[in-house]
PDB file of N, CA and C in Angstrom:
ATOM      1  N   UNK A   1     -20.185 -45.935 -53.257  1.00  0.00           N
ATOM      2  CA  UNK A   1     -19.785 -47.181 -52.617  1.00  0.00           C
ATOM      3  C   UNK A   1     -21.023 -48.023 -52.330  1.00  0.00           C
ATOM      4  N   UNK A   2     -20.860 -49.057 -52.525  1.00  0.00           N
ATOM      5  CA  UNK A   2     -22.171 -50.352 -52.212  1.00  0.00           C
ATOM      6  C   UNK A   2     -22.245 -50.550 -51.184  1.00  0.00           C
ATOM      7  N   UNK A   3     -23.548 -50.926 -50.410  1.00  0.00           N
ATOM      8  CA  UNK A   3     -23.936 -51.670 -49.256  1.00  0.00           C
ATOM      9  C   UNK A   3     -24.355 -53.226 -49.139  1.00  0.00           C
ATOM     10  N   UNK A   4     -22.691 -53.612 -48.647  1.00  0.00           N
ATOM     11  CA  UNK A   4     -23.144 -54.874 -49.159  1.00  0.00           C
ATOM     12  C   UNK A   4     -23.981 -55.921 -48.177  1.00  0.00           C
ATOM     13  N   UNK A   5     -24.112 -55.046 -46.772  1.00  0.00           N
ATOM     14  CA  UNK A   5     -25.228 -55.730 -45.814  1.00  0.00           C
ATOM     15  C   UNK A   5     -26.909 -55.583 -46.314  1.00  0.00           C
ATOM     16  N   UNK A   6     -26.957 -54.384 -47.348  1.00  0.00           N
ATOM     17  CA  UNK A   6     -28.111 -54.329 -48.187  1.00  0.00           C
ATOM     18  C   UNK A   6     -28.369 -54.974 -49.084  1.00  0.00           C
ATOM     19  N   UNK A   7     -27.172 -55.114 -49.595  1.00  0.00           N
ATOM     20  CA  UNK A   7     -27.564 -55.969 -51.034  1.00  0.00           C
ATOM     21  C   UNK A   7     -27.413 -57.750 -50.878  1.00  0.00           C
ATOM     22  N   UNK A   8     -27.094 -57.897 -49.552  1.00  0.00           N
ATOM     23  CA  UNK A   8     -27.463 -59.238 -49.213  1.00  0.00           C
ATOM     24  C   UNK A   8     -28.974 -59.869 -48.344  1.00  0.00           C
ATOM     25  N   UNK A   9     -29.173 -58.801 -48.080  1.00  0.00           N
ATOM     26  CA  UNK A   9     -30.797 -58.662 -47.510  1.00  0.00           C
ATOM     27  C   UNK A   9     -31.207 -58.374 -48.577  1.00  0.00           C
ATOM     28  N   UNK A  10     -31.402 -58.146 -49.574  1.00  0.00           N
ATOM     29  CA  UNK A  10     -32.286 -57.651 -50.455  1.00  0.00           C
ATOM     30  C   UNK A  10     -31.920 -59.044 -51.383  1.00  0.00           C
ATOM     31  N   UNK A  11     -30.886 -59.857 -51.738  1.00  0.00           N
ATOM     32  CA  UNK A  11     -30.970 -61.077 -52.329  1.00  0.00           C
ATOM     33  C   UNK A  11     -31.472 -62.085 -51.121  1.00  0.00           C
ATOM     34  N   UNK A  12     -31.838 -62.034 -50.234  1.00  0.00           N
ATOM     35  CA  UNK A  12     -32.361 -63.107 -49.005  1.00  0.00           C
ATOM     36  C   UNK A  12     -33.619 -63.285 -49.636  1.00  0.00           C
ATOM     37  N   UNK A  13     -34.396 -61.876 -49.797  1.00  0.00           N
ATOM     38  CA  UNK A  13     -35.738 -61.902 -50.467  1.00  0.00           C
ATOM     39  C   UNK A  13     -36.353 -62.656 -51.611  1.00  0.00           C
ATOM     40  N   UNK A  14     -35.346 -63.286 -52.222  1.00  0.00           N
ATOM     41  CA  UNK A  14     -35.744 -63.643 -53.535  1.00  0.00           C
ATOM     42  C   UNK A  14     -35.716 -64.792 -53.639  1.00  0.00           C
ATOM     43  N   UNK A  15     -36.530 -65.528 -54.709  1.00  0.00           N
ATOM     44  CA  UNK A  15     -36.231 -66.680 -54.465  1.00  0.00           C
ATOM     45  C   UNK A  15     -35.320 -67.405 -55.564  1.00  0.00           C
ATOM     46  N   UNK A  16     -34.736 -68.465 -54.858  1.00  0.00           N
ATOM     47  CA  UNK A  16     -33.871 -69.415 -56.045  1.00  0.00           C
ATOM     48  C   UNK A  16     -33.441 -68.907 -57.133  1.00  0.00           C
ATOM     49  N   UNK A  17     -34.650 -69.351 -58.060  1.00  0.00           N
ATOM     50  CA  UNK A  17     -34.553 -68.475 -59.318  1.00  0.00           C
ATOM     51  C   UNK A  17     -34.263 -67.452 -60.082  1.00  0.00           C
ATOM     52  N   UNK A  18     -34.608 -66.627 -59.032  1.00  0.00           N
ATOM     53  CA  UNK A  18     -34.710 -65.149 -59.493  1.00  0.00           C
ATOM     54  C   UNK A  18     -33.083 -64.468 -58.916  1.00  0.00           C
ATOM     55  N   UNK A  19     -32.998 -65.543 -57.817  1.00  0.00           N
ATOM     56  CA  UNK A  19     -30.892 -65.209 -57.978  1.00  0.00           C
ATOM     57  C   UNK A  19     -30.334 -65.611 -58.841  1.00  0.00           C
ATOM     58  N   UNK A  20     -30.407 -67.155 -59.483  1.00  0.00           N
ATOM     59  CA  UNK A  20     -29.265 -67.079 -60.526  1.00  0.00           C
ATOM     60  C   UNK A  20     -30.196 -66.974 -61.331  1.00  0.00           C
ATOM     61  N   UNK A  21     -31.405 -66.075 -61.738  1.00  0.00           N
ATOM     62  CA  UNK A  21     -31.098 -65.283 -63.101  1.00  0.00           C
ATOM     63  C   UNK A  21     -30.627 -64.179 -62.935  1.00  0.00           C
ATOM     64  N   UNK A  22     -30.605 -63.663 -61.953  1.00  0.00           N
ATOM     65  CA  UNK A  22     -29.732 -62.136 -61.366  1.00  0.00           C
ATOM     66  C   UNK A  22     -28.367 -62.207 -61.649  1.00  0.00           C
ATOM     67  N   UNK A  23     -27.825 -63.469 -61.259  1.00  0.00           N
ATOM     68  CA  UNK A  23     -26.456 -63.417 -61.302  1.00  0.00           C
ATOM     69  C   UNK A  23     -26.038 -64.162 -62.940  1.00  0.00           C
ATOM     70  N   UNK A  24     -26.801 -64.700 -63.346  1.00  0.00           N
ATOM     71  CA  UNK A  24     -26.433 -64.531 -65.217  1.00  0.00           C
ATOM     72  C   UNK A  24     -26.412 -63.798 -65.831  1.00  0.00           C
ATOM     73  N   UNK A  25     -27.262 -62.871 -65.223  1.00  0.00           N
ATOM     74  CA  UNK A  25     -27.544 -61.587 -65.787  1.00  0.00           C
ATOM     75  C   UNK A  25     -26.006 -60.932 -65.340  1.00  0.00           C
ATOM     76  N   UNK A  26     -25.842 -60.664 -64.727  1.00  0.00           N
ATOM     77  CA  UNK A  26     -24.890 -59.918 -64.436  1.00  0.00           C
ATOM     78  C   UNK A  26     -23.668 -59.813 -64.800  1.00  0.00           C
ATOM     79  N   UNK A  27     -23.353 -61.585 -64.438  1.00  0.00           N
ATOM     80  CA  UNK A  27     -22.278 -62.113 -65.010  1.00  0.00           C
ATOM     81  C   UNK A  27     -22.034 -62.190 -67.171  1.00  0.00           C
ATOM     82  N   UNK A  28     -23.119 -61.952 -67.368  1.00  0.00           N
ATOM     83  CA  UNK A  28     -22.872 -61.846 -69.049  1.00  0.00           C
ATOM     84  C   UNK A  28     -23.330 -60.413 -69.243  1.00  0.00           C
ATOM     85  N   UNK A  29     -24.249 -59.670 -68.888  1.00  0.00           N
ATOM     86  CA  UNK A  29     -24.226 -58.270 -69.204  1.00  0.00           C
ATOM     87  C   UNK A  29     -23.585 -57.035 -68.416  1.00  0.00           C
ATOM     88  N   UNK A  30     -22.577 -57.440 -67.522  1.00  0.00           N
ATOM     89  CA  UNK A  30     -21.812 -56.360 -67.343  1.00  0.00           C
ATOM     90  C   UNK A  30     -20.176 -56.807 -67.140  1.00  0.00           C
ATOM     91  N   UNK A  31     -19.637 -55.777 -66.238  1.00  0.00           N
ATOM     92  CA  UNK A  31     -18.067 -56.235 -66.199  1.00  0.00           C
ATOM     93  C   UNK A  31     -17.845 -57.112 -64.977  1.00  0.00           C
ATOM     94  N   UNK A  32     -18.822 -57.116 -64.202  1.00  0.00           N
ATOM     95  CA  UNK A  32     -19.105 -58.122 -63.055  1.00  0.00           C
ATOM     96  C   UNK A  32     -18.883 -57.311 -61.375  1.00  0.00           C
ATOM     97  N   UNK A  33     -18.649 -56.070 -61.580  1.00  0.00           N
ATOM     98  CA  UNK A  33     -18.682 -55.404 -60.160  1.00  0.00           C
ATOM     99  C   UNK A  33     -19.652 -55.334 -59.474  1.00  0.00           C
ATOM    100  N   UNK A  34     -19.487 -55.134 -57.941  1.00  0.00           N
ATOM    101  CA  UNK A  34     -20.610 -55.068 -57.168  1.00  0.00           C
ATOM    102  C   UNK A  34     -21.541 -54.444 -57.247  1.00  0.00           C
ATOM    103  N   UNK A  35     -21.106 -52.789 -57.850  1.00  0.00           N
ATOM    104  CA  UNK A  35     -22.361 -51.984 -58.364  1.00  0.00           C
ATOM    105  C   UNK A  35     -22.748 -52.219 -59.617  1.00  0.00           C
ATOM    106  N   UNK A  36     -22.032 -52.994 -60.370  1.00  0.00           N
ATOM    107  CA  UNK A  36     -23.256 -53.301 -61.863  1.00  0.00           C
ATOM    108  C   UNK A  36     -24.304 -54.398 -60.964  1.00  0.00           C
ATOM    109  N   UNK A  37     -23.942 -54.683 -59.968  1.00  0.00           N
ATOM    110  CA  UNK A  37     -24.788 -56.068 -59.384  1.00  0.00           C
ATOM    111  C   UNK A  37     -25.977 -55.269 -59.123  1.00  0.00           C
ATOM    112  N   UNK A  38     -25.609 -54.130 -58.132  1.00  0.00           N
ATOM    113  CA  UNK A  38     -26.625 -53.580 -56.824  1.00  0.00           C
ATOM    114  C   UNK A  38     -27.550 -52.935 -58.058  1.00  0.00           C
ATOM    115  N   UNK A  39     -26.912 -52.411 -59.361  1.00  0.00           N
ATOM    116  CA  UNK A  39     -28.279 -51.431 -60.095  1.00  0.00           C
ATOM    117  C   UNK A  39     -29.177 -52.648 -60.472  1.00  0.00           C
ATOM    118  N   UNK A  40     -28.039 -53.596 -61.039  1.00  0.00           N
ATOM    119  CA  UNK A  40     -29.408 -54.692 -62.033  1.00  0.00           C
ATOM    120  C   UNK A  40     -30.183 -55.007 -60.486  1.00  0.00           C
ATOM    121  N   UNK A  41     -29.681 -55.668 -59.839  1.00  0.00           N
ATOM    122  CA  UNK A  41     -30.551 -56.006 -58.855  1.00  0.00           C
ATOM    123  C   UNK A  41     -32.162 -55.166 -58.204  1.00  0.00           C
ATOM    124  N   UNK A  42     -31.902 -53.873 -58.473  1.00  0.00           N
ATOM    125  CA  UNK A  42     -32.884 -52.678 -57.980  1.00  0.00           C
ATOM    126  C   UNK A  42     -33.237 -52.728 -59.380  1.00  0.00           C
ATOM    127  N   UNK A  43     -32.924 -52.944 -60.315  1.00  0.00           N
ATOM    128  CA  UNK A  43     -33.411 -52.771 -61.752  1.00  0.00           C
ATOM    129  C   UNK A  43     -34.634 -54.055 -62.070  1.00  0.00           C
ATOM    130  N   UNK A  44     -33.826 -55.023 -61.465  1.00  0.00           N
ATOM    131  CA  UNK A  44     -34.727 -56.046 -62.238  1.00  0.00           C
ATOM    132  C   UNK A  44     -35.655 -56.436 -61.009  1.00  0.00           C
ATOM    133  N   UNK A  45     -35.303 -56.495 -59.529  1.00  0.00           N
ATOM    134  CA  UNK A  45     -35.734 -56.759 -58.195  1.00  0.00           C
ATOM    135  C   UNK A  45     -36.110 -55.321 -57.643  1.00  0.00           C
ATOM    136  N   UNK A  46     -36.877 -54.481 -57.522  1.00  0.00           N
ATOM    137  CA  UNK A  46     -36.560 -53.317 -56.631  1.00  0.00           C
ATOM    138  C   UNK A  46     -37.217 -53.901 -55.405  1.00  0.00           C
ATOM    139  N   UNK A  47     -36.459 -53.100 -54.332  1.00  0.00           N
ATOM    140  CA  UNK A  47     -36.353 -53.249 -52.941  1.00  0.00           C
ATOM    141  C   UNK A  47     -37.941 -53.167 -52.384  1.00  0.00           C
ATOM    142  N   UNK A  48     -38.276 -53.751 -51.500  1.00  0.00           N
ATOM    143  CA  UNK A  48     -39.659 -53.359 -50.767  1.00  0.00           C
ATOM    144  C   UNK A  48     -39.603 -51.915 -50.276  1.00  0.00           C
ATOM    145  N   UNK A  49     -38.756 -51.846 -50.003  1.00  0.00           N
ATOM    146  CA  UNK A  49     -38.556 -50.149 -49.692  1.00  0.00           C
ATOM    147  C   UNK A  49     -38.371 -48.831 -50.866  1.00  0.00           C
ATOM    148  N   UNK A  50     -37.869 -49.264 -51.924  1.00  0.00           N
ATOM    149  CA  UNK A  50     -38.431 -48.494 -53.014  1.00  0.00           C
ATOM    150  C   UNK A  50     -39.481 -48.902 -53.976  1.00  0.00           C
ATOM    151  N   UNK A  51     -40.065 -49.642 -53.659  1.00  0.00           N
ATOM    152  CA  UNK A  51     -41.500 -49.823 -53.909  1.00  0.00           C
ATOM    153  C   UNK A  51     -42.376 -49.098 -53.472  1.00  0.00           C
ATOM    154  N   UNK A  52     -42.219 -49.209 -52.254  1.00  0.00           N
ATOM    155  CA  UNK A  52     -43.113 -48.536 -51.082  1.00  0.00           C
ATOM    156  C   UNK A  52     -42.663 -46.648 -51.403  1.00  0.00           C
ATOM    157  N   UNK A  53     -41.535 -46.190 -51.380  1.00  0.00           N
ATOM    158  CA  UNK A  53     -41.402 -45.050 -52.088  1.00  0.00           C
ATOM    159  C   UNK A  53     -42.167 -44.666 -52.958  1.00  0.00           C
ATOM    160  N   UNK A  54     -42.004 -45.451 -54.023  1.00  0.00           N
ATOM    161  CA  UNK A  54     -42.239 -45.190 -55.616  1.00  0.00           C
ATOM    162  C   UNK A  54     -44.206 -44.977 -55.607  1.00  0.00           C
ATOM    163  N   UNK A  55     -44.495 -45.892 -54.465  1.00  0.00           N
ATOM    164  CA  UNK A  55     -46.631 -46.013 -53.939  1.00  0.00           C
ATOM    165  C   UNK A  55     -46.516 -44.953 -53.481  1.00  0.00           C
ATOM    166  N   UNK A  56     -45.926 -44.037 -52.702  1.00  0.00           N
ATOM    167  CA  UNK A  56     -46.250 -43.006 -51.951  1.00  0.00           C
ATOM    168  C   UNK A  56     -45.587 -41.909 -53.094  1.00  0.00           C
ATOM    169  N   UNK A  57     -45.431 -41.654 -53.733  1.00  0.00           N
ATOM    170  CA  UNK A  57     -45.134 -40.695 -54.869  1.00  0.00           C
ATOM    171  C   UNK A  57     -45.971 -40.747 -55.340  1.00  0.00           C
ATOM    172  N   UNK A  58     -46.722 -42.281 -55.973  1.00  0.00           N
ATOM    173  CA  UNK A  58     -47.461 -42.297 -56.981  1.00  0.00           C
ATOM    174  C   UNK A  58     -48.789 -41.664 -56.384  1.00  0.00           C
ATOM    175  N   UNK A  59     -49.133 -42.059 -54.832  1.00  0.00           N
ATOM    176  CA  UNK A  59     -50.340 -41.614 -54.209  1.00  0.00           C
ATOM    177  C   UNK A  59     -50.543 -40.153 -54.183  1.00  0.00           C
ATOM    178  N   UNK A  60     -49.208 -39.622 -54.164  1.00  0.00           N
ATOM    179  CA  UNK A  60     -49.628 -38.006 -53.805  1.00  0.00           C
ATOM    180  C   UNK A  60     -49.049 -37.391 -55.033  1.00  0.00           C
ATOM    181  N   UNK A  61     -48.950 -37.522 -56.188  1.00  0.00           N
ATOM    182  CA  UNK A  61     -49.444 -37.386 -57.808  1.00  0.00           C
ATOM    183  C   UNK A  61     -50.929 -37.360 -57.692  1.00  0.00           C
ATOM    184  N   UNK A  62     -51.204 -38.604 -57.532  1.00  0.00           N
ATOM    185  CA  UNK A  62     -52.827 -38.335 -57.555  1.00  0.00           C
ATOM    186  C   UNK A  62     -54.051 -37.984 -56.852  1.00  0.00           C
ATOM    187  N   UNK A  63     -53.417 -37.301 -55.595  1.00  0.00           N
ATOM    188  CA  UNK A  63     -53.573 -36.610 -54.900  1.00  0.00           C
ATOM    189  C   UNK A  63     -53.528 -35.202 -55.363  1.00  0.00           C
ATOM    190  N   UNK A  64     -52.820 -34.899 -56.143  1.00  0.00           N
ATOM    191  CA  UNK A  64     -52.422 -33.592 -56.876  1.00  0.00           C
ATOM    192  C   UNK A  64     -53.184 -32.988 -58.312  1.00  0.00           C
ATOM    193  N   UNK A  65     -53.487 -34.332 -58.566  1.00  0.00           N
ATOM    194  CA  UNK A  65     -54.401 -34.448 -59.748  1.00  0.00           C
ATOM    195  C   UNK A  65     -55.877 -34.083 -59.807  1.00  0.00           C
ATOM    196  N   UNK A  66     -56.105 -34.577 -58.526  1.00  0.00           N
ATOM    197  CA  UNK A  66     -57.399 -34.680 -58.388  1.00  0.00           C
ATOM    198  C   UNK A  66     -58.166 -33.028 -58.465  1.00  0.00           C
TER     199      UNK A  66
END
């Protein structure tokens, strides 16, 4: 099930542009549901918060490496 108090904070973030190319996108490459929305959206936008995930994985990889 979608969060759609998330996935409207997470389109607040963006600007102009980068919504309706989100939502062209969406609207021509899928069937138009909320979760084809929420993946492209984390697909093409990811969240500051899985960003910030994805840095702290990447940090302690190379942390591991070393």
């Amino acid at each position: 099930m979608t969060d759609q108090h998330a996935i409207a904070n997470h389109v607040e973030t963006l600007e102009s542009e980068q919504v309706k190319a989100l939502v062209l996108n969406w609207l021509s490459r899928t069937n138009g549901s909320l979760s084809d929305f929420e993946r492209l959206l984390e697909s093409e936008f990811p969240s500051p918060d899985a960003v910030m995930e994805q840095g702290q994985i990447d940090e302690k990889l190379q942390r591991f490496n070393r």
